[in-house]
Protein backbone atom coordinates (compact mmCIF):
# COMPACT_ATOMS: atom_id res chain seq x y z
CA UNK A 1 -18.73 -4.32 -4.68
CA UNK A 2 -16.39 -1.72 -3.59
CA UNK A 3 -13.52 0.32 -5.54
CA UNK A 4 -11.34 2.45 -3.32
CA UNK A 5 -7.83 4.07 -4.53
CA UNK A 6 -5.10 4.75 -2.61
CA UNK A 7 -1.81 7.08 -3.07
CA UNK A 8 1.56 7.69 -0.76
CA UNK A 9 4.71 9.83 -1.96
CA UNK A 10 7.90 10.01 0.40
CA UNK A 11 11.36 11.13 -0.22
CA UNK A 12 14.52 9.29 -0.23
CA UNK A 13 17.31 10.08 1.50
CA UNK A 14 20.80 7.88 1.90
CA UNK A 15 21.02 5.39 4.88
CA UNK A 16 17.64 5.06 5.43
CA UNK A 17 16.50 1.09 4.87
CA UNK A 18 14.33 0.85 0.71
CA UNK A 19 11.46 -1.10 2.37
CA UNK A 20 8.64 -1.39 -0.49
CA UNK A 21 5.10 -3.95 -0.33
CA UNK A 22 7.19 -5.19 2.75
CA UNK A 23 9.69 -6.49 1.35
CA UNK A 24 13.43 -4.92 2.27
CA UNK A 25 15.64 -3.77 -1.01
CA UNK A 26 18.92 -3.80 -1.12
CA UNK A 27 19.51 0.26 -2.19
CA UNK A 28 21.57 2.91 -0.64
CA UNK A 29 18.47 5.30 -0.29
CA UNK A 30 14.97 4.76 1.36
CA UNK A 31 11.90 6.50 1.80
CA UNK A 32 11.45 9.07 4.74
CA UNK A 33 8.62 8.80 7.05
CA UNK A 34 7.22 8.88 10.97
CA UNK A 35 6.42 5.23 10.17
CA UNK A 36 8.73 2.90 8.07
CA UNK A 37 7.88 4.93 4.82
CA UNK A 38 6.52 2.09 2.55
CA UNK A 39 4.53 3.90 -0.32
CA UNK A 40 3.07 0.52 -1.71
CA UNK A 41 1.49 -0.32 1.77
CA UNK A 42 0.39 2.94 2.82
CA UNK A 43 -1.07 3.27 -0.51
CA UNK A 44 -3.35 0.54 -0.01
CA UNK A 45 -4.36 1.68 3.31
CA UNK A 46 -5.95 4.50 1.60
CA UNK A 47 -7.25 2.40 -0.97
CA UNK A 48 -9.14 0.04 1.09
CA UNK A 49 -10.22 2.93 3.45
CA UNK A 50 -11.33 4.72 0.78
CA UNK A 51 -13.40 1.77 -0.11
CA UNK A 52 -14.94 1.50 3.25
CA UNK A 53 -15.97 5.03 3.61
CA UNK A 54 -13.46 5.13 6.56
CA UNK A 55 -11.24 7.90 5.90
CA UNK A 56 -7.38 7.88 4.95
CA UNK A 57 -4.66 6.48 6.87
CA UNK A 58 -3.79 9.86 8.76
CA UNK A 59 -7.27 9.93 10.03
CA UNK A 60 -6.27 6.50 12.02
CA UNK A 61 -2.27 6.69 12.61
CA UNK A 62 -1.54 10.03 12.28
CA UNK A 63 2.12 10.82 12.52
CA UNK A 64 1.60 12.46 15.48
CA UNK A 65 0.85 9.88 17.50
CA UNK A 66 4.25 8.48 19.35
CA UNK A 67 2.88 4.43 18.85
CA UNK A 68 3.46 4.27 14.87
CA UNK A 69 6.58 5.85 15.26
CA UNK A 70 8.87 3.68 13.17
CA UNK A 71 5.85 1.08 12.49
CA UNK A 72 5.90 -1.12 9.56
CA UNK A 73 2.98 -0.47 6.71
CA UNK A 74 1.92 -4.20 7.24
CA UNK A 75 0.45 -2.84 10.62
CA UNK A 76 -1.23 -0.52 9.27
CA UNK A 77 -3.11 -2.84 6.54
CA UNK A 78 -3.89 -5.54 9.87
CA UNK A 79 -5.72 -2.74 11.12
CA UNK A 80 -7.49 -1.58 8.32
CA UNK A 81 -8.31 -4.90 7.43
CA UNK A 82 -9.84 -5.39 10.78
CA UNK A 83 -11.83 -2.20 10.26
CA UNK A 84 -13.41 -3.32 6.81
CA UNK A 85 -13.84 -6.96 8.52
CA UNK A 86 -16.15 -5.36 11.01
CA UNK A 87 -18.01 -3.25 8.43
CA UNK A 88 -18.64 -6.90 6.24
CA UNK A 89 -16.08 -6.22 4.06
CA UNK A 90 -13.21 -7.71 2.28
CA UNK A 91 -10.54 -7.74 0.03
CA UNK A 92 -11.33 -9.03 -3.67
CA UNK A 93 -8.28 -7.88 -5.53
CA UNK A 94 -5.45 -5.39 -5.50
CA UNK A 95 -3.89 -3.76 -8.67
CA UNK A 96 -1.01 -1.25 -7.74
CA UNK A 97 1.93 1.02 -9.47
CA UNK A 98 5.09 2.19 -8.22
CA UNK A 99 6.43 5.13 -10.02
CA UNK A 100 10.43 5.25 -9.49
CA UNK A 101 13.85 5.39 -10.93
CA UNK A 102 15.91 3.35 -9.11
CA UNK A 103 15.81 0.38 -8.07
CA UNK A 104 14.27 -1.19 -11.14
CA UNK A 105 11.62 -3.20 -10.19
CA UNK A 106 11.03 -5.74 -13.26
CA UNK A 107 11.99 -8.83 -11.80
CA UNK A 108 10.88 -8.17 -8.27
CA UNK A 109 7.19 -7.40 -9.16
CA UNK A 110 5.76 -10.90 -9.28
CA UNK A 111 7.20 -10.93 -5.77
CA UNK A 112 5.84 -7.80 -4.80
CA UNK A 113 2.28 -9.44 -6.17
CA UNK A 114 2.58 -12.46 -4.32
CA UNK A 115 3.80 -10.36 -1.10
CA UNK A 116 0.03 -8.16 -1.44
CA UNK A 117 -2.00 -10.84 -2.36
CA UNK A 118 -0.75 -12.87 1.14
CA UNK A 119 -0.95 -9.93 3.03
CA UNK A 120 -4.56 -9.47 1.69
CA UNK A 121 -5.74 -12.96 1.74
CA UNK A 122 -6.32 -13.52 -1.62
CA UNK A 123 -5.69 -15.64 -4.32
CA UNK A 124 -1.86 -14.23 -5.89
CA UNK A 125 -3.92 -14.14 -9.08
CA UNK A 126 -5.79 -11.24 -8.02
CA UNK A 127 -3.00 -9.38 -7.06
CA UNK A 128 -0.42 -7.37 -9.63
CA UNK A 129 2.00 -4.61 -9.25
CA UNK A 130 3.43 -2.36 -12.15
CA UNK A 131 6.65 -0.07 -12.26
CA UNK A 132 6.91 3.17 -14.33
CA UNK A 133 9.63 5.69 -13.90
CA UNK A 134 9.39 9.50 -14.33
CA UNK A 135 11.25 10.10 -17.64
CA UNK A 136 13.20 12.11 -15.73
CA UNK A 137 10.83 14.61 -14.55
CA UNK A 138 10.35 16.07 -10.61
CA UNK A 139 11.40 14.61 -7.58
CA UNK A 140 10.50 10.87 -9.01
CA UNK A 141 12.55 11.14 -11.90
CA UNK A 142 15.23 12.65 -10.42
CA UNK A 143 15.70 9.48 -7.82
CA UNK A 144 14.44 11.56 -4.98
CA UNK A 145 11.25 10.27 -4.26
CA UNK A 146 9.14 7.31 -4.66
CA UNK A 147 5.17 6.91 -5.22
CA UNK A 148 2.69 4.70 -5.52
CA UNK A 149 -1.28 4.45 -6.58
CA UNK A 150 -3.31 1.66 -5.45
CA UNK A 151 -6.55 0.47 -6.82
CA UNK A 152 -9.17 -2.54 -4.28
CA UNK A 153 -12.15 -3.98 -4.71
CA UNK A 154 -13.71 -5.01 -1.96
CA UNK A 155 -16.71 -6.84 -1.76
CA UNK A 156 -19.14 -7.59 0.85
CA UNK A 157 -19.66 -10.37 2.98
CA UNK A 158 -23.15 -12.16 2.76
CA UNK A 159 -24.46 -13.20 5.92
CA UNK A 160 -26.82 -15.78 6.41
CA UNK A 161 -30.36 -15.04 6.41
CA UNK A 162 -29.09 -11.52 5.74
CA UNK A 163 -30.91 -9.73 2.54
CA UNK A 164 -28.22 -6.63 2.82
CA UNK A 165 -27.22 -6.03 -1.30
């Protein structure tokens, strides 16, 4: 078994579409970013990187590269799922927290689960999201910013006839 954790700030800024686990939120600010900003998904790129010895997501779509302008995190997770799949690996579960103000999360997180668990292929039981604000404190708590902290396991595939541990 594997652990890897991930982490992703961005600002907010007015106009800009609140896309979060890839799933769109109705708010009047979103995150800022070369790609489509989503701190939940980006997080977990790390995160299963991490796992996988395979660097962080700038290492593989760095935001100077023209082709993830504007891309959505769930491309970036399809490719670093493809990346673990070729070193044996894959996802066991996914435990993740979004630090914000606004919008409240509470009854969106089961959602926000079910959406990271599907995206993952696992079981939605093995897949939960939490939401803590900032007390009012820095750029989170003021509403300017959003974060979020990832935690996989991963564990690896046994082949047959293989003896790998």
């Amino acid at each position: 078994m594997r652990i890897g954790l991930g982490f992703d700030i961005h600002r907010l800024q007015p106009g800009r579409p609140f896309i979060l686990g890839g799933v769109t939120f109705a708010h009047p600010r979103g995150p800022v970013g070369h790609s489509d900003g989503d701190v939940l998904l980006h997080a977990l790129v790390d995160a299963l990187l991490g796992a996988a010895a395979l660097g962080d997501i700038g290492d593989h779509f760095p935001d100077t590269d023209p082709r993830w302008k504007g891309a959505a995190g769930k491309v970036f997770v399809d490719q670093a799922l493809l990346l673990l799949d070729a070193k044996g690996l894959k996802p066991l579960q996914v435990d993740a927290t979004v630090f914000l103000e606004l919008p409240k999360l509470g009854k969106r997180k089961p959602e926000l689960a079910a959406e990271l668990a599907k995206i993952l292929g696992i079981p939605e039981e093995r897949a939960n999201v939490k939401a803590k604000t900032m007390e009012g404190l820095g750029a989170i708590g003021t509403g300017d910013a959003i974060a979020a902290q990832v935690l996989v396991t991963l564990e690896e595939r046994r082949l047959s006839g293989s003896t790998t541990r």
